[in-house]
PDB file of N, CA and C in Angstrom:
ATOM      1  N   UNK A   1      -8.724   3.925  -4.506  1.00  0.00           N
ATOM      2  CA  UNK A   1      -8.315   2.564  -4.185  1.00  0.00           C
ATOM      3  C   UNK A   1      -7.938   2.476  -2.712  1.00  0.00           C
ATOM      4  N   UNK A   2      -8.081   1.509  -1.968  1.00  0.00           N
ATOM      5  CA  UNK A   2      -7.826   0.684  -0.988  1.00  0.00           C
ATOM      6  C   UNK A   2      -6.325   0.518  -1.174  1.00  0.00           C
ATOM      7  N   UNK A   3      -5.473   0.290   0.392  1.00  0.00           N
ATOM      8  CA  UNK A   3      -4.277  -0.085   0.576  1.00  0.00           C
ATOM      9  C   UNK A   3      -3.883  -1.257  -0.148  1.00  0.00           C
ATOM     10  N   UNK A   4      -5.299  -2.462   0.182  1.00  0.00           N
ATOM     11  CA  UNK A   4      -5.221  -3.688  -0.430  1.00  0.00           C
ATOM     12  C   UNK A   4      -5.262  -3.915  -2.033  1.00  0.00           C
ATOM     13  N   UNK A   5      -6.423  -3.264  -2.035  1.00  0.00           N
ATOM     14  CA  UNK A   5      -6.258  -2.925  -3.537  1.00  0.00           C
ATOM     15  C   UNK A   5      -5.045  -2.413  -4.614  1.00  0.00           C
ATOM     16  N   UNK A   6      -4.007  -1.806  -4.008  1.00  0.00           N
ATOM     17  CA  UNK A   6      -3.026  -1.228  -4.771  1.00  0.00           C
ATOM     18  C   UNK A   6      -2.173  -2.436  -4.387  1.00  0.00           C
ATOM     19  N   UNK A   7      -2.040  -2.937  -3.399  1.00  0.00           N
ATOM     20  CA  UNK A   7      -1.137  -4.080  -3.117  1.00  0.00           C
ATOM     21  C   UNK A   7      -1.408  -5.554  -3.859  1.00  0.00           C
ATOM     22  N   UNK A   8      -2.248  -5.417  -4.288  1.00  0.00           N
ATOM     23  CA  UNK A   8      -3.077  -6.879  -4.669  1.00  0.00           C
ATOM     24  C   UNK A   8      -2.920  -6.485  -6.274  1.00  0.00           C
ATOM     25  N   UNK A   9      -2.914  -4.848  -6.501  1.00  0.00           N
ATOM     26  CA  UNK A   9      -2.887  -5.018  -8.279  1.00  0.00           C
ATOM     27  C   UNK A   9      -1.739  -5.011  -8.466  1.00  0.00           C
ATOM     28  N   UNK A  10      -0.896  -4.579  -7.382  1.00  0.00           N
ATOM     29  CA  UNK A  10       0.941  -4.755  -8.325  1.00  0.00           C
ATOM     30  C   UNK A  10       1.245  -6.262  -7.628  1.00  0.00           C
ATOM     31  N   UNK A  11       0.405  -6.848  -7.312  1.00  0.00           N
ATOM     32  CA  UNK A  11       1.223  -8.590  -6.841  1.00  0.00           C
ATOM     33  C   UNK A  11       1.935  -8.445  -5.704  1.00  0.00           C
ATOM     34  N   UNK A  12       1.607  -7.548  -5.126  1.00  0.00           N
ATOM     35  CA  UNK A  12       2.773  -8.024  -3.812  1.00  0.00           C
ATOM     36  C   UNK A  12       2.006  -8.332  -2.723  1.00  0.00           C
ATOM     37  N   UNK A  13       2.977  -9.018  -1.866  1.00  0.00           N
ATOM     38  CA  UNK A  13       2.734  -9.248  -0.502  1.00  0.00           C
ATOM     39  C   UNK A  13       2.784  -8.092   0.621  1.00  0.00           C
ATOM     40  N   UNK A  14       2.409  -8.357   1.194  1.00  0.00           N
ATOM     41  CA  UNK A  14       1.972  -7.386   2.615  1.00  0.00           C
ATOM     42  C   UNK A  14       3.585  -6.895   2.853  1.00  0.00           C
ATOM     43  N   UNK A  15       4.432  -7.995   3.306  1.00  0.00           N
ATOM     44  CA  UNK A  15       5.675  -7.801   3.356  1.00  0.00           C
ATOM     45  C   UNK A  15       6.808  -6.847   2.387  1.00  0.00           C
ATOM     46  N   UNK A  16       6.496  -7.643   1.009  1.00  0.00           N
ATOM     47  CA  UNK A  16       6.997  -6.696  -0.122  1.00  0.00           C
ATOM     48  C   UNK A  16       6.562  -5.224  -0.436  1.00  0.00           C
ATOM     49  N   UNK A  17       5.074  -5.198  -0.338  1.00  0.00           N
ATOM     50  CA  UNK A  17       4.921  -3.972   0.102  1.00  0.00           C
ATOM     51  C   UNK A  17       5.413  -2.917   0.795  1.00  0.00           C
ATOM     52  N   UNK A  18       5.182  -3.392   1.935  1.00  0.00           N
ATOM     53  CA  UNK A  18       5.991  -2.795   2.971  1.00  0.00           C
ATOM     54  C   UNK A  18       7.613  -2.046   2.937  1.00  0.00           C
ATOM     55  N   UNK A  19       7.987  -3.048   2.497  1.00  0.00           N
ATOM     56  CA  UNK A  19       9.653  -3.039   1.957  1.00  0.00           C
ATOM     57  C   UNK A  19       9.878  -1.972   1.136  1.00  0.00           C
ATOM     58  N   UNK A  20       8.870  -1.695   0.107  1.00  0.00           N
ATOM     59  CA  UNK A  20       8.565  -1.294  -1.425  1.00  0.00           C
ATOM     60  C   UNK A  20       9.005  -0.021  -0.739  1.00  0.00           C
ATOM     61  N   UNK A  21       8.059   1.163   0.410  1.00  0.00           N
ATOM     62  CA  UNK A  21       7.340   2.093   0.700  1.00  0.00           C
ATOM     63  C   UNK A  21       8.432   2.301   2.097  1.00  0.00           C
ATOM     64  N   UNK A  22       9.106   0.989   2.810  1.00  0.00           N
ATOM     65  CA  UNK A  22       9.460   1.477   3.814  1.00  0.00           C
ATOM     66  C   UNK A  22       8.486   1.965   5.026  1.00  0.00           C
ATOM     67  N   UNK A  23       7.676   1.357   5.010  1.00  0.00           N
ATOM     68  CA  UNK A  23       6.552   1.183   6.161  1.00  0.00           C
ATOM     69  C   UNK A  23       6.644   0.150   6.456  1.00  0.00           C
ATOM     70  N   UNK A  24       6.504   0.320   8.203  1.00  0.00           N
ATOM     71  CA  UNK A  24       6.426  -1.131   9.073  1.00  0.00           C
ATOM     72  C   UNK A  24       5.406  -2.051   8.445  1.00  0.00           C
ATOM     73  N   UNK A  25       5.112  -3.481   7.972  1.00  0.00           N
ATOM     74  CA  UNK A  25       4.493  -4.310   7.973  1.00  0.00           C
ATOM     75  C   UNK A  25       3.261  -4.327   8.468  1.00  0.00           C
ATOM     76  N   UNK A  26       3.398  -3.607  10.127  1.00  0.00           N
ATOM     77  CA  UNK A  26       2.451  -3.653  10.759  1.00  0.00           C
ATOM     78  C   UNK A  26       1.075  -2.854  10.714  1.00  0.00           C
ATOM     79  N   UNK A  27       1.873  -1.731  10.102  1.00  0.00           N
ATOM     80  CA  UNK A  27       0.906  -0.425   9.270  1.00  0.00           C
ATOM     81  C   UNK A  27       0.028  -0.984   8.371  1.00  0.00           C
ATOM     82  N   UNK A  28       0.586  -1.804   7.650  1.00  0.00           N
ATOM     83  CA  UNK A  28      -0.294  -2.333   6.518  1.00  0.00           C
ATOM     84  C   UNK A  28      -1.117  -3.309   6.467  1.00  0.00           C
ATOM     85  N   UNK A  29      -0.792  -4.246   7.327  1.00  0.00           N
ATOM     86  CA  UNK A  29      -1.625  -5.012   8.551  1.00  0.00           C
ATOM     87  C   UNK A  29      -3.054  -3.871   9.417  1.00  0.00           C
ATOM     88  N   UNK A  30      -2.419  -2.991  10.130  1.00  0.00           N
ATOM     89  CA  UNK A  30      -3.480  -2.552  10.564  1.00  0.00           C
ATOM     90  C   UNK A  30      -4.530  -1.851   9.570  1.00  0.00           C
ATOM     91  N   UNK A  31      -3.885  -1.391   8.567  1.00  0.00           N
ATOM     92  CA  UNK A  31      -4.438  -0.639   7.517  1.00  0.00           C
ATOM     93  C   UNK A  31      -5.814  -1.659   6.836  1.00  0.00           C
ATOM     94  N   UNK A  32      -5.162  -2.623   6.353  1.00  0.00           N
ATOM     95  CA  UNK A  32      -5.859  -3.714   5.710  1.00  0.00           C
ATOM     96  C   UNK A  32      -6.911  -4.269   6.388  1.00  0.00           C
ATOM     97  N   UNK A  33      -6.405  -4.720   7.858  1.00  0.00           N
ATOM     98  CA  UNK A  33      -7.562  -5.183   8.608  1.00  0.00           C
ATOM     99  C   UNK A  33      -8.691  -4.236   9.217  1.00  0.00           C
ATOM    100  N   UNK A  34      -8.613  -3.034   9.028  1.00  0.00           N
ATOM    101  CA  UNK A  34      -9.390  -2.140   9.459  1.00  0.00           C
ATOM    102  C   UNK A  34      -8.898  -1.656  10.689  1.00  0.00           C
ATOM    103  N   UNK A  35      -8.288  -1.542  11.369  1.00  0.00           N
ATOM    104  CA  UNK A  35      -7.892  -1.237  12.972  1.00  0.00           C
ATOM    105  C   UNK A  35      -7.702   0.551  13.067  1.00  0.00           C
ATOM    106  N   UNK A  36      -6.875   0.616  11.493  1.00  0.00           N
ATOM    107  CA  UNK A  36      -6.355   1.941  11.724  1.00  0.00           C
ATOM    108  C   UNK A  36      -6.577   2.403  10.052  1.00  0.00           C
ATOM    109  N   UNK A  37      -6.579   3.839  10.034  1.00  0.00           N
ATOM    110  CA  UNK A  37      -7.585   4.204   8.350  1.00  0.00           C
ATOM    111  C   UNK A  37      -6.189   4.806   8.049  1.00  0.00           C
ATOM    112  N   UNK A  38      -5.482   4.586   7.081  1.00  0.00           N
ATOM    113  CA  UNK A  38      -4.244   5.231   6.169  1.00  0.00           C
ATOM    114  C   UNK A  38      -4.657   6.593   5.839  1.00  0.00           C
ATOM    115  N   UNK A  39      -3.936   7.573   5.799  1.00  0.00           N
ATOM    116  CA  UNK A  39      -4.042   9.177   5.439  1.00  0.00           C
ATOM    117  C   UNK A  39      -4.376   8.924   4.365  1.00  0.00           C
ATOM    118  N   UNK A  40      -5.384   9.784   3.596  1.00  0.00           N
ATOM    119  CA  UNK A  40      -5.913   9.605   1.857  1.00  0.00           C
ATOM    120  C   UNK A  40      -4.764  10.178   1.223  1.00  0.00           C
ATOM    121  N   UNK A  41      -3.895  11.519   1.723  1.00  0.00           N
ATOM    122  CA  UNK A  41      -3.253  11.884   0.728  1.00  0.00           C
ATOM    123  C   UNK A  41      -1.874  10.215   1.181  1.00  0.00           C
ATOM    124  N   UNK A  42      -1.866   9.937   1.756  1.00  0.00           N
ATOM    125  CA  UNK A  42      -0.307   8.666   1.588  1.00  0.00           C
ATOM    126  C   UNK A  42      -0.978   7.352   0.275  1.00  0.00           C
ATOM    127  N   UNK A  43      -2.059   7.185   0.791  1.00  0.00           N
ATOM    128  CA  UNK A  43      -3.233   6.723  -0.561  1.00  0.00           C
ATOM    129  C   UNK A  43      -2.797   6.886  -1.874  1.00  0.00           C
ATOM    130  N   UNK A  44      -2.877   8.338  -1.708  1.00  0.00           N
ATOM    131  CA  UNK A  44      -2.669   8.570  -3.527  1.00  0.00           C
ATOM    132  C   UNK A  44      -1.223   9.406  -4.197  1.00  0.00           C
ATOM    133  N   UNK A  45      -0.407   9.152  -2.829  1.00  0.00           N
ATOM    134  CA  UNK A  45       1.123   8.842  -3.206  1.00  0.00           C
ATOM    135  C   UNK A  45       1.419   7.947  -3.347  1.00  0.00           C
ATOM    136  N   UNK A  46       1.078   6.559  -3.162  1.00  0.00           N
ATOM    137  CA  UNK A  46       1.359   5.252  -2.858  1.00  0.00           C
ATOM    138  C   UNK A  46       0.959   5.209  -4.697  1.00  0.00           C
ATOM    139  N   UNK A  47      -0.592   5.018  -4.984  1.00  0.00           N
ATOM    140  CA  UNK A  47      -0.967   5.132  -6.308  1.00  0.00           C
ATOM    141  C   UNK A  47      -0.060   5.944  -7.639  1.00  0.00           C
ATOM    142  N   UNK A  48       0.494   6.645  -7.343  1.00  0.00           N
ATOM    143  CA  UNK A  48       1.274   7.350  -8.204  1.00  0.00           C
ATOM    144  C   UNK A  48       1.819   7.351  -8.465  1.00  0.00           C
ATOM    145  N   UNK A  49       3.195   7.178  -7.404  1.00  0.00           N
ATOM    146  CA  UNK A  49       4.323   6.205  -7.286  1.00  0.00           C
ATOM    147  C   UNK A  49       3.983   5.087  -8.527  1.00  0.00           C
ATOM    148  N   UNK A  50       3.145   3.811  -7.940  1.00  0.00           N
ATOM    149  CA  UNK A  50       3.328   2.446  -8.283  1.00  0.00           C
ATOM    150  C   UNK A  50       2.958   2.428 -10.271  1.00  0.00           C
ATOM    151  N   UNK A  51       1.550   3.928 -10.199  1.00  0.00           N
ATOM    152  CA  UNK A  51       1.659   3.858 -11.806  1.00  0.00           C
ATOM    153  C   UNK A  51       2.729   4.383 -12.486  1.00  0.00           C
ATOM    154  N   UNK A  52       3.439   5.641 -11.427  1.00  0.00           N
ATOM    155  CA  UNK A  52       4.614   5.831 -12.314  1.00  0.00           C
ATOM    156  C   UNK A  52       5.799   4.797 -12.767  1.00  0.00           C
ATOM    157  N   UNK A  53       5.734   3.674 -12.391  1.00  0.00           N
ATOM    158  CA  UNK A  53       7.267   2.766 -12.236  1.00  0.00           C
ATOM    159  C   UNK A  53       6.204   1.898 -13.057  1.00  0.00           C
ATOM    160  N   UNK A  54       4.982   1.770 -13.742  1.00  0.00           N
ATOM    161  CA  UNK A  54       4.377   0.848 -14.128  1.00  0.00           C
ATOM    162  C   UNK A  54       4.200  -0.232 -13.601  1.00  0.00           C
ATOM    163  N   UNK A  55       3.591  -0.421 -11.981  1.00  0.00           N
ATOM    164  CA  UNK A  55       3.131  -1.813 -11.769  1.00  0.00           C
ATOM    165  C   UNK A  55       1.849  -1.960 -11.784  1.00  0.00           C
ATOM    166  N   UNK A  56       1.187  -0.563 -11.538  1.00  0.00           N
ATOM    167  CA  UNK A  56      -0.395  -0.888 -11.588  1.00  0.00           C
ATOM    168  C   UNK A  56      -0.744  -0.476 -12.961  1.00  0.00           C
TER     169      UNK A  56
END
C-alpha cells in the first residue's frame, strides 16, 4: 500500500494522520504528492500499527 492508501482506508486526513504517527504534515504532503518516496520499511510499520488498533 501507498501512504495515501493507508490514510484514505482508516479515514483520515493528511493532518490527522500526521498527528496519528507524529510526522510533520509536510512529509505526508511530500510523500503523497510524489516529491519525496517514504522508506518501505516506515510503509509497513505504518500498516501494522493501523491493522493492529483495527482501523484498516
Amino acid at each position: 500500500m501507498t501512504i495515501k492508501e493507508l490514510r484514505t482506508a482508516c479515514g483520515m486526513t493528511q493532518k490527522a494522520f500526521a498527528e496519528y504517527f507524529s510526522i510533520p504534515k509536510r512529509s505526508i504532503e511530500n510523500w503523497e504528492g510524489g516529491t519525496r518516496n517514504a522508506p518501505e520499511y516506515l510503509i509497513e510499520l505504518m500498516e501494522y500499527k493501523l491493522r493492529k488498533e483495527g482501523l484498516i
